[in-house]
Protein backbone atom coordinates (compact mmCIF):
# COMPACT_ATOMS: atom_id res chain seq x y z
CA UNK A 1 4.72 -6.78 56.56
CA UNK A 2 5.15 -10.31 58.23
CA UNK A 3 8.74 -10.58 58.81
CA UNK A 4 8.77 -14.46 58.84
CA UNK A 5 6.95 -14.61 56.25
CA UNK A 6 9.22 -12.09 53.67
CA UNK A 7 12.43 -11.35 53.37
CA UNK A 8 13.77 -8.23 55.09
CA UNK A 9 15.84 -5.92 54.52
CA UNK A 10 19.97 -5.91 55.52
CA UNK A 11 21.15 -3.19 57.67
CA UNK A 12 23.47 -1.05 55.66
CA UNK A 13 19.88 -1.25 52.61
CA UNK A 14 17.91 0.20 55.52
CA UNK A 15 21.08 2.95 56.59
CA UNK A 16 21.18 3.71 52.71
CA UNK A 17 17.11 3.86 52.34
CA UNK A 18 17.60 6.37 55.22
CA UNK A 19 20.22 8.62 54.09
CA UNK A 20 18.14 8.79 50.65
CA UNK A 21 15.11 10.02 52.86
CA UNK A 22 17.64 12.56 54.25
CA UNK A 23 18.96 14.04 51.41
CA UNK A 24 15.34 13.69 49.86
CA UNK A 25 14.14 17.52 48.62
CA UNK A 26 10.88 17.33 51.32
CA UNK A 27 11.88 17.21 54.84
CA UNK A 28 11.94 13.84 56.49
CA UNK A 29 8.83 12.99 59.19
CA UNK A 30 10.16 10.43 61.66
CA UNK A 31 7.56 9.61 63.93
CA UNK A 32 8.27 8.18 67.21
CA UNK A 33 6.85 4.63 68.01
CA UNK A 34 7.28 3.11 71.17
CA UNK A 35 5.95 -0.47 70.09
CA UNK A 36 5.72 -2.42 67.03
CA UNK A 37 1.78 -1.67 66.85
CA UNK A 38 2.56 1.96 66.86
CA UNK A 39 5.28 1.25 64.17
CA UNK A 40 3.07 -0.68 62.13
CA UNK A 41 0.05 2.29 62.03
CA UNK A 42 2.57 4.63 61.11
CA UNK A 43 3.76 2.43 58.68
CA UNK A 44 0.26 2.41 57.09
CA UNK A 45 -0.15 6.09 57.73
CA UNK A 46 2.75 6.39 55.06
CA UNK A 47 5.82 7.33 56.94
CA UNK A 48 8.77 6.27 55.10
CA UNK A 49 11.12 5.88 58.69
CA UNK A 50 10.72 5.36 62.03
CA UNK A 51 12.15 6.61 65.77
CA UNK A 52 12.57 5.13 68.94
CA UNK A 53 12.74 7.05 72.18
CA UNK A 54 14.31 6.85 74.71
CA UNK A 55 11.81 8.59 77.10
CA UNK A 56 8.99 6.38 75.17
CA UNK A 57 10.64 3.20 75.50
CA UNK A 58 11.29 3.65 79.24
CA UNK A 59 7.83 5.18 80.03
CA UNK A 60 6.33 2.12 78.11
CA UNK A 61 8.08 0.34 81.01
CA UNK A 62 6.79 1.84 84.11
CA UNK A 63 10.30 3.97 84.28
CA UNK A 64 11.47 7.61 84.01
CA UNK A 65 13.85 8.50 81.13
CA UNK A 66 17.17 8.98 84.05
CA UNK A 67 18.91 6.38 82.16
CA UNK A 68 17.69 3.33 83.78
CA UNK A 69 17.37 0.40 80.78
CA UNK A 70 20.23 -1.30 79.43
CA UNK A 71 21.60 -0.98 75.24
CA UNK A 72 20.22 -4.84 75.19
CA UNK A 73 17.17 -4.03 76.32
CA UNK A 74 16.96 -0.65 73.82
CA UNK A 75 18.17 -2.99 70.71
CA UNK A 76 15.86 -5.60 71.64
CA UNK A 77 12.39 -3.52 71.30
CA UNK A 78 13.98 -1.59 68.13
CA UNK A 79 14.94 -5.08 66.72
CA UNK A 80 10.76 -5.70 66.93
CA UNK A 81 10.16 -2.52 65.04
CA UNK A 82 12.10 -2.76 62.23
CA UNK A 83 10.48 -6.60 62.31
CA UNK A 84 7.68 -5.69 62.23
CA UNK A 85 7.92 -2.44 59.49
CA UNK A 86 11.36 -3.16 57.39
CA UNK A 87 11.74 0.84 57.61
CA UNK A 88 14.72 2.55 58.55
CA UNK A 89 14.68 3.78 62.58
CA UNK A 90 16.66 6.29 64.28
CA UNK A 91 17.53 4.86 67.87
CA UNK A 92 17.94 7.28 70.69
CA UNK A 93 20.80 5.15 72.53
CA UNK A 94 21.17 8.61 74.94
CA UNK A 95 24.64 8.73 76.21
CA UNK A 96 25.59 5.47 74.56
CA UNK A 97 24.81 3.70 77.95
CA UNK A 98 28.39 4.26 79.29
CA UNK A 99 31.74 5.00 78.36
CA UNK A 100 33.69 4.35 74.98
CA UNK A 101 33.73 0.76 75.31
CA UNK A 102 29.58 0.51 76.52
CA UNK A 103 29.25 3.08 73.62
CA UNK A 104 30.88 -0.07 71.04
CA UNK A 105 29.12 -2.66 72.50
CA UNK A 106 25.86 -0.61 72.22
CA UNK A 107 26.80 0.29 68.37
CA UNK A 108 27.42 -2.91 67.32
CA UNK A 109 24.07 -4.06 68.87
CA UNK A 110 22.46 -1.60 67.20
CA UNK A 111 24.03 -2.76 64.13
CA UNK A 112 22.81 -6.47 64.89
CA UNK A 113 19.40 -5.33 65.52
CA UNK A 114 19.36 -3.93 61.47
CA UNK A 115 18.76 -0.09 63.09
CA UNK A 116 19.63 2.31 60.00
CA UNK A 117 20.45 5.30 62.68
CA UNK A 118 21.55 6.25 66.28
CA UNK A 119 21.65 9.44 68.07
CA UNK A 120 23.87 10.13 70.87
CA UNK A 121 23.64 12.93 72.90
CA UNK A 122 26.46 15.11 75.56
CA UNK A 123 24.54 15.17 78.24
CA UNK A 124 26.12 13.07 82.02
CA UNK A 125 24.45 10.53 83.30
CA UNK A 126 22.02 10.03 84.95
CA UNK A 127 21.06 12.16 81.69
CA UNK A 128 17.75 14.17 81.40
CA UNK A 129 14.50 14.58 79.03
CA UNK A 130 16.02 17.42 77.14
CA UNK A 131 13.38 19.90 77.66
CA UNK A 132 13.86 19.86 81.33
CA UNK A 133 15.92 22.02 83.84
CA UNK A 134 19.39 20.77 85.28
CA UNK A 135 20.79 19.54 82.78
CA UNK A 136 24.68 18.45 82.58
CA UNK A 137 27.03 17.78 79.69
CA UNK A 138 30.19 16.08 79.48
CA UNK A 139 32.82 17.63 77.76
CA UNK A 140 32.88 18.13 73.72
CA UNK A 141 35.75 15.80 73.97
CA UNK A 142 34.67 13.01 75.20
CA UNK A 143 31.20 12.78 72.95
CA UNK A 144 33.87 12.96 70.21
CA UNK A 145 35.12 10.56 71.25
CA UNK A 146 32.22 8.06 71.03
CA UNK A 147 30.85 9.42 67.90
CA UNK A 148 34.83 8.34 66.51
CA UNK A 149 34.33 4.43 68.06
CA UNK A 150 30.76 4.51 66.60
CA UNK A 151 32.51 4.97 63.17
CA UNK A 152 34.98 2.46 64.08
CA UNK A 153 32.74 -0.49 64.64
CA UNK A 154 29.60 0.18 63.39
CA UNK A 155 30.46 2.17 59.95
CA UNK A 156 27.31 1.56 58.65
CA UNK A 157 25.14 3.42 60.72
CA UNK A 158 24.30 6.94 60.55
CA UNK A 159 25.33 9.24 63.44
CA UNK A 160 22.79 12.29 64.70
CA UNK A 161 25.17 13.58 67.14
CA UNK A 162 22.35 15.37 70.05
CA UNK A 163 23.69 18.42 71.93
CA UNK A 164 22.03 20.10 74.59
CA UNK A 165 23.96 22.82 75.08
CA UNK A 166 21.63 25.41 74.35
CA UNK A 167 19.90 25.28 77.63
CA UNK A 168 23.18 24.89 79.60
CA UNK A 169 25.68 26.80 77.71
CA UNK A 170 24.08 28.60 75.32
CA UNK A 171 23.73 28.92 71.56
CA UNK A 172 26.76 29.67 70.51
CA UNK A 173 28.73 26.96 72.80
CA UNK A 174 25.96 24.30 71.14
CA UNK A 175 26.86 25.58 67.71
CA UNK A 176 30.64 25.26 68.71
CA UNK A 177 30.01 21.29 69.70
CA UNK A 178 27.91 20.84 66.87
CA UNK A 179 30.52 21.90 64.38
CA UNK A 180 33.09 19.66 66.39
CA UNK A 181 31.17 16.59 66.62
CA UNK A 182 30.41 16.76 62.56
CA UNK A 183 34.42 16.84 62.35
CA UNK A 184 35.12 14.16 64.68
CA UNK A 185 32.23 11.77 61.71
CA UNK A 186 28.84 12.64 62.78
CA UNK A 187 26.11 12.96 59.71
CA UNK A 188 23.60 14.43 61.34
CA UNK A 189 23.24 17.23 64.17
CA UNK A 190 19.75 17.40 66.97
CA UNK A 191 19.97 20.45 68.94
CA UNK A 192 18.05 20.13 71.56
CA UNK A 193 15.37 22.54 72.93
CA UNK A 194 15.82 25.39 70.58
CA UNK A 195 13.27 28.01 71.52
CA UNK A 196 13.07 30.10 68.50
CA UNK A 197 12.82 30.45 64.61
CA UNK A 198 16.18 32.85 64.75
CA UNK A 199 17.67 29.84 66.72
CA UNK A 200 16.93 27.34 64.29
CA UNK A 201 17.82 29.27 61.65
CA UNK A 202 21.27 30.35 63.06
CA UNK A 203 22.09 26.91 63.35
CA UNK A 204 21.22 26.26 59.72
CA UNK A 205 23.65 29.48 58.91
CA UNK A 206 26.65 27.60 60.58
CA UNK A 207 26.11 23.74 60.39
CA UNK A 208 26.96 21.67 57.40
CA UNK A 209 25.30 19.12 57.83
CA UNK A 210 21.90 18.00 57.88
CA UNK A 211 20.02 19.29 60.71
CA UNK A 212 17.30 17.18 62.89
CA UNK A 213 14.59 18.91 64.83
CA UNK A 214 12.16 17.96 67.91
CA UNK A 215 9.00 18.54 67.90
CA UNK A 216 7.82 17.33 71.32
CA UNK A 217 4.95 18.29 73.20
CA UNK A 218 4.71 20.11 76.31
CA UNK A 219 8.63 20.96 75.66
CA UNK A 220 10.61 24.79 75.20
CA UNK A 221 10.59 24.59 71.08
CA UNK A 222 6.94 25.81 70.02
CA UNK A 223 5.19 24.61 67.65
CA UNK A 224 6.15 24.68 64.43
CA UNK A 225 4.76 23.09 61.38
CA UNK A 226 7.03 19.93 58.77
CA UNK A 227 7.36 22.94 56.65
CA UNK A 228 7.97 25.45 58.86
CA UNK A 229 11.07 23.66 59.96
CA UNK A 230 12.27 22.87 56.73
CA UNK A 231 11.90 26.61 55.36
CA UNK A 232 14.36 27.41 58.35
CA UNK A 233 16.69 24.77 56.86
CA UNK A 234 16.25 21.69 58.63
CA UNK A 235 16.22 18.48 57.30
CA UNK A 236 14.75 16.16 59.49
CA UNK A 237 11.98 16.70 62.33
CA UNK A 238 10.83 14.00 64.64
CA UNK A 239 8.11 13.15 67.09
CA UNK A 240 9.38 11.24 69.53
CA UNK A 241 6.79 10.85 72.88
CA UNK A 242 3.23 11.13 70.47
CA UNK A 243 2.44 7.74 70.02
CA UNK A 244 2.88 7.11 73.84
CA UNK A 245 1.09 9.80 74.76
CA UNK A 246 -1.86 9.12 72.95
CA UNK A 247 -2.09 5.31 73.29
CA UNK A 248 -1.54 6.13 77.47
CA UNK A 249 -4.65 8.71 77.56
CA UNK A 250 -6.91 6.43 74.95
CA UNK A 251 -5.91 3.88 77.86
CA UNK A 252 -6.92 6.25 80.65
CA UNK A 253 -10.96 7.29 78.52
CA UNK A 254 -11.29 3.58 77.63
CA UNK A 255 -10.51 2.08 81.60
CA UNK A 256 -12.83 5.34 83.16
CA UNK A 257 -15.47 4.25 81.22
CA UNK A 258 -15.41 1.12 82.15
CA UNK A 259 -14.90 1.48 85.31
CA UNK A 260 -17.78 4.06 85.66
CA UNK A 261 -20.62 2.33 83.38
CA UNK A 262 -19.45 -1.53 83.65
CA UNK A 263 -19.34 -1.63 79.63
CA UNK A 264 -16.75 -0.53 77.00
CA UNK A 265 -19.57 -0.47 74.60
CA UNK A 266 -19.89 3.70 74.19
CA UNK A 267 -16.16 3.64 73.02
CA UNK A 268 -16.36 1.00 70.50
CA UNK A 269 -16.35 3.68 67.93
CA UNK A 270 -12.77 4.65 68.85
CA UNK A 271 -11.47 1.29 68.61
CA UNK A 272 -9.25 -0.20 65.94
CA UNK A 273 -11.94 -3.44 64.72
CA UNK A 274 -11.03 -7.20 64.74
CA UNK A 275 -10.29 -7.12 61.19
CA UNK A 276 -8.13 -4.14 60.96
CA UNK A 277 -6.40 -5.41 63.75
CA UNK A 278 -5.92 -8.59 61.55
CA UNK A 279 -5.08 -6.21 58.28
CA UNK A 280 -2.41 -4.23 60.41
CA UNK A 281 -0.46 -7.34 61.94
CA UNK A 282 -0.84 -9.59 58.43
CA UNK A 283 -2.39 -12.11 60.12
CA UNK A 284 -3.86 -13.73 57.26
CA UNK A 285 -0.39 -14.25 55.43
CA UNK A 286 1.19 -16.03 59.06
CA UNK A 287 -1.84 -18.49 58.16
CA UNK A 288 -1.28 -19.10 55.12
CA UNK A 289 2.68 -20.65 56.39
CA UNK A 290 0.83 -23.71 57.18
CA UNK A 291 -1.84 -25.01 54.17
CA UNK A 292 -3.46 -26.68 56.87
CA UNK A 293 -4.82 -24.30 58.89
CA UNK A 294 -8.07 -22.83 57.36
CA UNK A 295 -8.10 -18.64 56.98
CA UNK A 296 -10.19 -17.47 59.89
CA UNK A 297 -13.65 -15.63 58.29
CA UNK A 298 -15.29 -12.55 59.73
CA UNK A 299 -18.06 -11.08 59.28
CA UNK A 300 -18.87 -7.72 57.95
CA UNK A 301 -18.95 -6.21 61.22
CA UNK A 302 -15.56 -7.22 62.90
């Protein structure tokens, strides 16, 4: 997809195109991407939607996820993945950056950057990777009310309302917020770090809404299966840190060997090839914006 090349899609077609997914009878994949190269493979993979993390994002940075980059900075690198794809992505905006008014500004942004979903989460700042220890949450209250401004400015996008409760208040206090922040507009609920299939299935039993789960590595939740998750009601499952982790320890082979034999030759095999490179980005159709400019050949083994 070359984005100056063809037209793209509005924001409220990609919130619609997302919703569909949603409400689709197969549970909805989202896997995390935390650049536009990692959007695109997925993209070819056949994912039909797209996340960005916050803890990606950041790492992909040099930072920890402790609520350190800006809503600009956030709607600027999700703004080059729907570029890049024209598929709908969920936006971890984390607390919403600040209060009610930061929460706006960050919606609208959001909004600007053609981002078919956000999720906001309860937790304080300086906020947490949800699978840690420590954790605290503001009160139900005050999530409510940025979830309400969300719906005020930005009533186009869909909400996933995030609560971490269960590690901080426990399961039935997370239910309790859940059920509140679908009645103050949310359309979607992520609880956090559930750490069993009666969990996820007790949430099912008492939230009407459709339900989002994590499937992180290294995290409390084990490891459950797409289908798994949606046979214990769940609607949506995401991946959020894979595609960093990955790319970061392909880095970390590629660079040793290197380092240690003075050639990158052994680990060609495990490389993506000049011309699927050229496939992935559409390189061939930016070319062909100017008549004048020759299509680059390659050879059978590029």
């Amino acid at each position: 997809m070359a984005w100056v090349v063809n037209k793209q899609s509005t924001q409220e077609e990609l919130a619609n195109r997302f919703r569909a997914l949603v409400e689709a009878p197969e549970i909805l994949q989202i896997p995390g991407a935390h650049d536009a190269m990692a959007a695109l493979v997925a993209k070819e993979t056949g994912f039909s939607a797209l996340y960005l993390s916050g803890a990606a994002y950041t790492a992909s940075k040099g930072l920890p996820d402790l609520g350190i980059v800006t809503s600009t900075e956030v709607a600027e690198r999700a703004r080059d993945l729907v570029r890049a794809t024209d598929l709908p992505l969920l936006v971890d905006i984390d607390t919403g950056f600040g209060g009610v008014l930061n929460v706006a500004r960050t919606a609208v942004e959001m909004v600007e950057a053609n981002v078919a979903a956000v999720q906001i989460e309860d937790q304080q700042l300086p906020k947490k990777c949800g699978h840690l220890n420590g954790k605290k949450l503001v009160t139900t209250e005050e999530l409510i009310q940025k979830i309400k401004v969300i719906k005020e400015v930005a009533p186009s996008l869909v909400i996933v309302a995030r609560t971490d409760a269960r590690a901080v208040e426990g399961l039935d206090a997370a239910i309790e917020r859940a059920i509140a922040y679908v009645e103050a507009g949310a359309d979607a609920i992520f609880p956090e770090a559930l750490q069993s299939e009666e969990e996820f299935r007790l949430f099912n039993s008492k939230v009407n809404v459709p339900l989002l789960a994590n499937m992180t590595e290294f995290g409390k939740t084990p490891y459950y299966s797409a289908e798994e998750f949606a046979n214990m009601g769940f609607q949506m499952v995401i991946y959020p840190v894979t595609s960093l982790r990955v790319a970061a320890k392909a880095y970390e082979r590629i660079f040793t060997l290197i380092k240690e034999t003075g050639s990158q030759k052994e680990g060609l095999s495990n490389m993506q090839t000049r011309s699927e490179l050229y496939e992935t980005i559409s390189y061939h159709a930016f070319e062909e914006l100017d008549n004048g400019i020759a299509k680059t050949i390659l050879s059978e083994d590029q």
